[in-house]
N, C-alpha and C. Protein backbone atom coordinates (compact mmCIF):
# COMPACT_ATOMS: atom_id res chain seq x y z
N UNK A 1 -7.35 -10.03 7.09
CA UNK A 1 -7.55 -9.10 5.99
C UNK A 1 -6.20 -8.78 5.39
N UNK A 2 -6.15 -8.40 4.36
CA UNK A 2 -5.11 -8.13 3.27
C UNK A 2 -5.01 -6.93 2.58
N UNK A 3 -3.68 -6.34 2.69
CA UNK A 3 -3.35 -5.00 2.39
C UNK A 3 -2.31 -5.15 1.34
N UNK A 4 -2.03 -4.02 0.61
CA UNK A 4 -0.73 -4.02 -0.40
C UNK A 4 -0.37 -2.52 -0.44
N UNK A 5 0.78 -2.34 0.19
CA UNK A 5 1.28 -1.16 0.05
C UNK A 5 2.11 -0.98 -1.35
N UNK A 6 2.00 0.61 -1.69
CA UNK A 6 2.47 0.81 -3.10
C UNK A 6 3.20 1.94 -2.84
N UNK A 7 4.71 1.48 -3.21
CA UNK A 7 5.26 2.97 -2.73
C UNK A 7 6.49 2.80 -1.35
N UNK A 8 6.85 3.78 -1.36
CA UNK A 8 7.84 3.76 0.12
C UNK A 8 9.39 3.86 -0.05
N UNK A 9 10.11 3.77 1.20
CA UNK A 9 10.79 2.84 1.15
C UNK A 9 11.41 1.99 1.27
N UNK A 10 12.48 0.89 0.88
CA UNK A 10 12.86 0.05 0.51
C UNK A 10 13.39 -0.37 1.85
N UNK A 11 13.75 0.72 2.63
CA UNK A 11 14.41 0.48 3.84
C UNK A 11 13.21 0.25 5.42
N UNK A 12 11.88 0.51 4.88
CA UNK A 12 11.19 0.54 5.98
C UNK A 12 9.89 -0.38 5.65
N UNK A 13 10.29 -1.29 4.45
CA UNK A 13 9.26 -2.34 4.13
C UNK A 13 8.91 -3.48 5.29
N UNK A 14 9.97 -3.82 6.31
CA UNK A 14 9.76 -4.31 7.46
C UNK A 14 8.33 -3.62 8.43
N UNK A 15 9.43 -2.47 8.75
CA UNK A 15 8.15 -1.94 9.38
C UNK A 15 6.98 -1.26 9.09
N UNK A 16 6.66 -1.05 7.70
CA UNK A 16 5.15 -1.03 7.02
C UNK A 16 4.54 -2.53 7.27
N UNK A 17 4.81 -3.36 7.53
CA UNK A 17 4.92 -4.57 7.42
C UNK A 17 4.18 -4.50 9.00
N UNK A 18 5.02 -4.18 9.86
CA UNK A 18 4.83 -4.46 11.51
C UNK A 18 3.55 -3.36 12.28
N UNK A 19 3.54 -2.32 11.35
CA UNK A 19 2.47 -1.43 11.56
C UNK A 19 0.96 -2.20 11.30
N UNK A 20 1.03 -2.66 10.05
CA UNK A 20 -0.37 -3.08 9.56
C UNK A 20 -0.90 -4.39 10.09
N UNK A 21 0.61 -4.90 10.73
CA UNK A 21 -0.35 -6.25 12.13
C UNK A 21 -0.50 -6.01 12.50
N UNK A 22 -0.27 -4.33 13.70
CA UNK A 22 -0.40 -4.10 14.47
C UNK A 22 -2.55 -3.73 14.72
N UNK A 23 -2.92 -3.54 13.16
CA UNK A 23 -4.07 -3.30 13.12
C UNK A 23 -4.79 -4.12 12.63
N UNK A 24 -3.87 -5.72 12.60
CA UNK A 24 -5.02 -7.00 11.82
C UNK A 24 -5.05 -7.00 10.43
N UNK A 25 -3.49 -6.08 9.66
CA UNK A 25 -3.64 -6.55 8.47
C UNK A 25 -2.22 -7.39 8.06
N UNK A 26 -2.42 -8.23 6.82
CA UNK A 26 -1.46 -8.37 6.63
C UNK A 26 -0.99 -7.89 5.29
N UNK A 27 0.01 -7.29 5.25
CA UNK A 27 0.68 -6.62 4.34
C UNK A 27 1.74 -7.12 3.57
N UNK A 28 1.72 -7.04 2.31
CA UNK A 28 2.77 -6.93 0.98
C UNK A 28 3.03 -5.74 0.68
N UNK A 29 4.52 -5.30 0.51
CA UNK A 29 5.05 -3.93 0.30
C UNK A 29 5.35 -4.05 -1.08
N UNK A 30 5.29 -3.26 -1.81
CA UNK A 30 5.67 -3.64 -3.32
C UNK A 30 6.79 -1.85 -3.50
N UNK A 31 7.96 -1.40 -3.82
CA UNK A 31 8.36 -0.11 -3.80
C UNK A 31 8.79 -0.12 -4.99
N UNK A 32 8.95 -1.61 -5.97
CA UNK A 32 9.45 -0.48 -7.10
C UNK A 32 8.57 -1.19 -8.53
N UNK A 33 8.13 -0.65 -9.51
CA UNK A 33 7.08 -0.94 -10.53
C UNK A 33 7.55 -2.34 -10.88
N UNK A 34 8.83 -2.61 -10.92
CA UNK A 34 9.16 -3.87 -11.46
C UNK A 34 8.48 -5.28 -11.05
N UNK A 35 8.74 -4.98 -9.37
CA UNK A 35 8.28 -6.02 -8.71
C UNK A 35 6.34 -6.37 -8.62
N UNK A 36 5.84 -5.04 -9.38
CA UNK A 36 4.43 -5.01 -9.04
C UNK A 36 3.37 -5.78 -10.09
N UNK A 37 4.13 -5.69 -11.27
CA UNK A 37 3.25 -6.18 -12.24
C UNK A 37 2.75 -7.93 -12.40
N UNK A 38 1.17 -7.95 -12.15
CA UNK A 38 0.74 -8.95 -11.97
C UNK A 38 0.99 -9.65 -10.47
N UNK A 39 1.15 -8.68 -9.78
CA UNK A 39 1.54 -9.32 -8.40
C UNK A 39 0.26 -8.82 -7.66
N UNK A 40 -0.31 -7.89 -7.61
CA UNK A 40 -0.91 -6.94 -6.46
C UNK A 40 -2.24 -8.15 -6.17
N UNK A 41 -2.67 -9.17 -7.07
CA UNK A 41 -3.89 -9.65 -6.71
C UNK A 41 -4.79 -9.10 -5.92
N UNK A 42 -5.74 -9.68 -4.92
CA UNK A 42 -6.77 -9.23 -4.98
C UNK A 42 -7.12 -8.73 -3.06
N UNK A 43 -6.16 -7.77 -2.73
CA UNK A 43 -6.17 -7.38 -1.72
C UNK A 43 -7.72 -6.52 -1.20
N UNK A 44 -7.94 -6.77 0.32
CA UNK A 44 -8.68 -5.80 0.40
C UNK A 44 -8.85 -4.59 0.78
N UNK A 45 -7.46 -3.73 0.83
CA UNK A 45 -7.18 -2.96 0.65
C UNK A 45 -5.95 -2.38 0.14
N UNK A 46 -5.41 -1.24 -0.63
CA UNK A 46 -4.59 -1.30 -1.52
C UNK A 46 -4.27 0.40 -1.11
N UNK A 47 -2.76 0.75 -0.55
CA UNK A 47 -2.55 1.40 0.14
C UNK A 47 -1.43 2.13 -0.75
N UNK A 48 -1.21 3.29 -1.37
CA UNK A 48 -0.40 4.21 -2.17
C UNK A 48 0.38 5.42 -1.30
N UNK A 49 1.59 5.28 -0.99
CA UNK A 49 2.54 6.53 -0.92
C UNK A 49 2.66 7.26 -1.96
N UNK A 50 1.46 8.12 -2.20
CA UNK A 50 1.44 8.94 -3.08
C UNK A 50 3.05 10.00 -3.59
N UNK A 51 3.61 10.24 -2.47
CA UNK A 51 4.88 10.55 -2.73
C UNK A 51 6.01 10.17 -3.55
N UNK A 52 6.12 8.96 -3.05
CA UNK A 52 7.15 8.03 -3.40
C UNK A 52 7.15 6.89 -4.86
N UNK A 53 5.81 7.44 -5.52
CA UNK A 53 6.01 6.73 -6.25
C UNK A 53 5.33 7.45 -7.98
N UNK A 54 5.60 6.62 -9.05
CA UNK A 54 5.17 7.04 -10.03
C UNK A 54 3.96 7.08 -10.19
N UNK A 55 4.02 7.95 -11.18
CA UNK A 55 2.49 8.13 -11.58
C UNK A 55 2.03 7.07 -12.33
N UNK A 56 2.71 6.70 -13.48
CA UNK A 56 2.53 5.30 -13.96
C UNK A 56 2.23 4.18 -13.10
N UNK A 57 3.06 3.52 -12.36
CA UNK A 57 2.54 2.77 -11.23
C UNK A 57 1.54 2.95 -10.35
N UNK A 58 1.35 4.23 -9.88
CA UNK A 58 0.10 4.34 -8.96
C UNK A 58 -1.14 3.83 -10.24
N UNK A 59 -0.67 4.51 -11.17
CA UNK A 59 -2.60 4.04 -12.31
C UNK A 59 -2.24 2.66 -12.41
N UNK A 60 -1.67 1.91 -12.20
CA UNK A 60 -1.74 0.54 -12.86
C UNK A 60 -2.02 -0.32 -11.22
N UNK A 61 -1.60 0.12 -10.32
CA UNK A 61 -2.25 -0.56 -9.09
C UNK A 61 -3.20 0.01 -9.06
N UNK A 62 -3.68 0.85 -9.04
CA UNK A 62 -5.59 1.59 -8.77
C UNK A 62 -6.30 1.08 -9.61
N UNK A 63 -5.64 0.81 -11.00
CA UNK A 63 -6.48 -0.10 -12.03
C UNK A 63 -6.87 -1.47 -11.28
N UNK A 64 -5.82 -2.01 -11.10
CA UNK A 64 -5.73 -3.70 -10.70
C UNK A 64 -7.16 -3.44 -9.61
N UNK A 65 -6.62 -2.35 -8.57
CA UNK A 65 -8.13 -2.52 -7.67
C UNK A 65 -9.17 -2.22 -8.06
N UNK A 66 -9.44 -1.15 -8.26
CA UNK A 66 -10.55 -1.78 -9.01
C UNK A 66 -11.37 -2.22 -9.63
N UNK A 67 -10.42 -3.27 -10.84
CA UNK A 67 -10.94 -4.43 -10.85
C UNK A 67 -11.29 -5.36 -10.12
N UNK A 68 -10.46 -5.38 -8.89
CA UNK A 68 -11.07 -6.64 -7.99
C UNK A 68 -11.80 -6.21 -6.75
N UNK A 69 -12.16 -4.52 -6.73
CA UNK A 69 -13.29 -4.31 -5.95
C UNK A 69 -12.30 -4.00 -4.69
N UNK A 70 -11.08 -3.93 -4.71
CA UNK A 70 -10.41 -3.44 -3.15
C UNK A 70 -10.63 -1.91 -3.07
N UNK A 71 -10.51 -1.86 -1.80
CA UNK A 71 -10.63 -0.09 -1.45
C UNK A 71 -9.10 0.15 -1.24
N UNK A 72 -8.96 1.76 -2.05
CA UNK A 72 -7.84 2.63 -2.29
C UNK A 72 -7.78 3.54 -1.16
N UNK A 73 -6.52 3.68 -0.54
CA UNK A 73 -6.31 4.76 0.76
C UNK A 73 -5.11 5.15 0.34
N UNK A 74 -5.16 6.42 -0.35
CA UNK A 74 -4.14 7.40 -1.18
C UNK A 74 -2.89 8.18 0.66
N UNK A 75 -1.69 7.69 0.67
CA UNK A 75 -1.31 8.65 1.84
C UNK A 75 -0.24 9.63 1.20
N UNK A 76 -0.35 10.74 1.40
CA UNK A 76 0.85 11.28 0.85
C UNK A 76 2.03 10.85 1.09
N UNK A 77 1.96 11.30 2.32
CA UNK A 77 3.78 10.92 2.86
C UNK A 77 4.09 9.32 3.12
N UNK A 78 5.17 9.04 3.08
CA UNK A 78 5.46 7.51 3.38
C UNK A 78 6.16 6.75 4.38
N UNK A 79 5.71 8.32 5.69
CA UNK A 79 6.70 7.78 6.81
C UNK A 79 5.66 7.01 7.41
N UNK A 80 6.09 5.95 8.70
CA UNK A 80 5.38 5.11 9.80
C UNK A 80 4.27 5.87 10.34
N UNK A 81 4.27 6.89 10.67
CA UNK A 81 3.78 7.41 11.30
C UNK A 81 2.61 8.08 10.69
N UNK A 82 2.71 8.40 9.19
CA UNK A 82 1.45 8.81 8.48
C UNK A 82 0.79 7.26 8.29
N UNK A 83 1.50 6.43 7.85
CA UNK A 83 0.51 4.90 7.94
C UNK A 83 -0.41 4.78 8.67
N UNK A 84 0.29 4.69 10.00
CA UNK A 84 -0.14 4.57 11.44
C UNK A 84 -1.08 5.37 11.82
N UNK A 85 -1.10 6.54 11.35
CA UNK A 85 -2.70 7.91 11.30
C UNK A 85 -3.51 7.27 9.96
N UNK A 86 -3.09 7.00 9.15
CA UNK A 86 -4.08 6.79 8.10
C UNK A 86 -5.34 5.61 8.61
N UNK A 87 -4.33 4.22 8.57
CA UNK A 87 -5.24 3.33 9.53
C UNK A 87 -5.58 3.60 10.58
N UNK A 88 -5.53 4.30 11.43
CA UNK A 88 -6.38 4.47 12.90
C UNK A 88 -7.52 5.50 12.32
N UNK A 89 -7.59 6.41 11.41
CA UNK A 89 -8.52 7.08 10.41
C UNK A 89 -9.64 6.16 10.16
N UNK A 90 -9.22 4.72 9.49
CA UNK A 90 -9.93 4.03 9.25
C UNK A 90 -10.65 2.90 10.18
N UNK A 91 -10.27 2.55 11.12
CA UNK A 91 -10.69 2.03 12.05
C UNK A 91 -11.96 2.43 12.92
């Protein structure tokens, strides 16, 4: 399964990365709008540090999903450790 994180940062894209195998996903970190456009394809789930990022960018990845029908999991904060509660939430 396939995740896309939106948001964060730049310094802990590794381990957003190492968290979401840890639960069978695999993850693309995207942190800054530049790198996002036309990239996010068609994940099946699509994961926002509501904190860390624009408002502009958050509507244009929530758009992209859904259009392609992925589910949105809004986290506020963007440390490991709220990830790591969010997905075990979902599990």
């Amino acid at each position: 399964m396939s995740a896309v994180i939106i948001g964060g940062n730049e310094r802990m894209e590794r381990r957003y990365s190492e968290v979401c195998a840890d639960f069978g996903w695999k993850a693309k970190v995207y942190t800054k709008e530049s790198s996002l456009r036309g990239r996010v394809g068609c994940p099946d789930l699509l994961i926002v540090f509501t904190n860390t990022v624009s408002h502009k960018m958050r509507m244009a990845a929530v758009k992209e999903a859904k259009k392609n029908g992925s589910e949105i999991l809004h986290v506020n904060s963007s440390s490991v450790s709220a990830l790591h509660s969010a997905l075990q939430a979902m599990a």
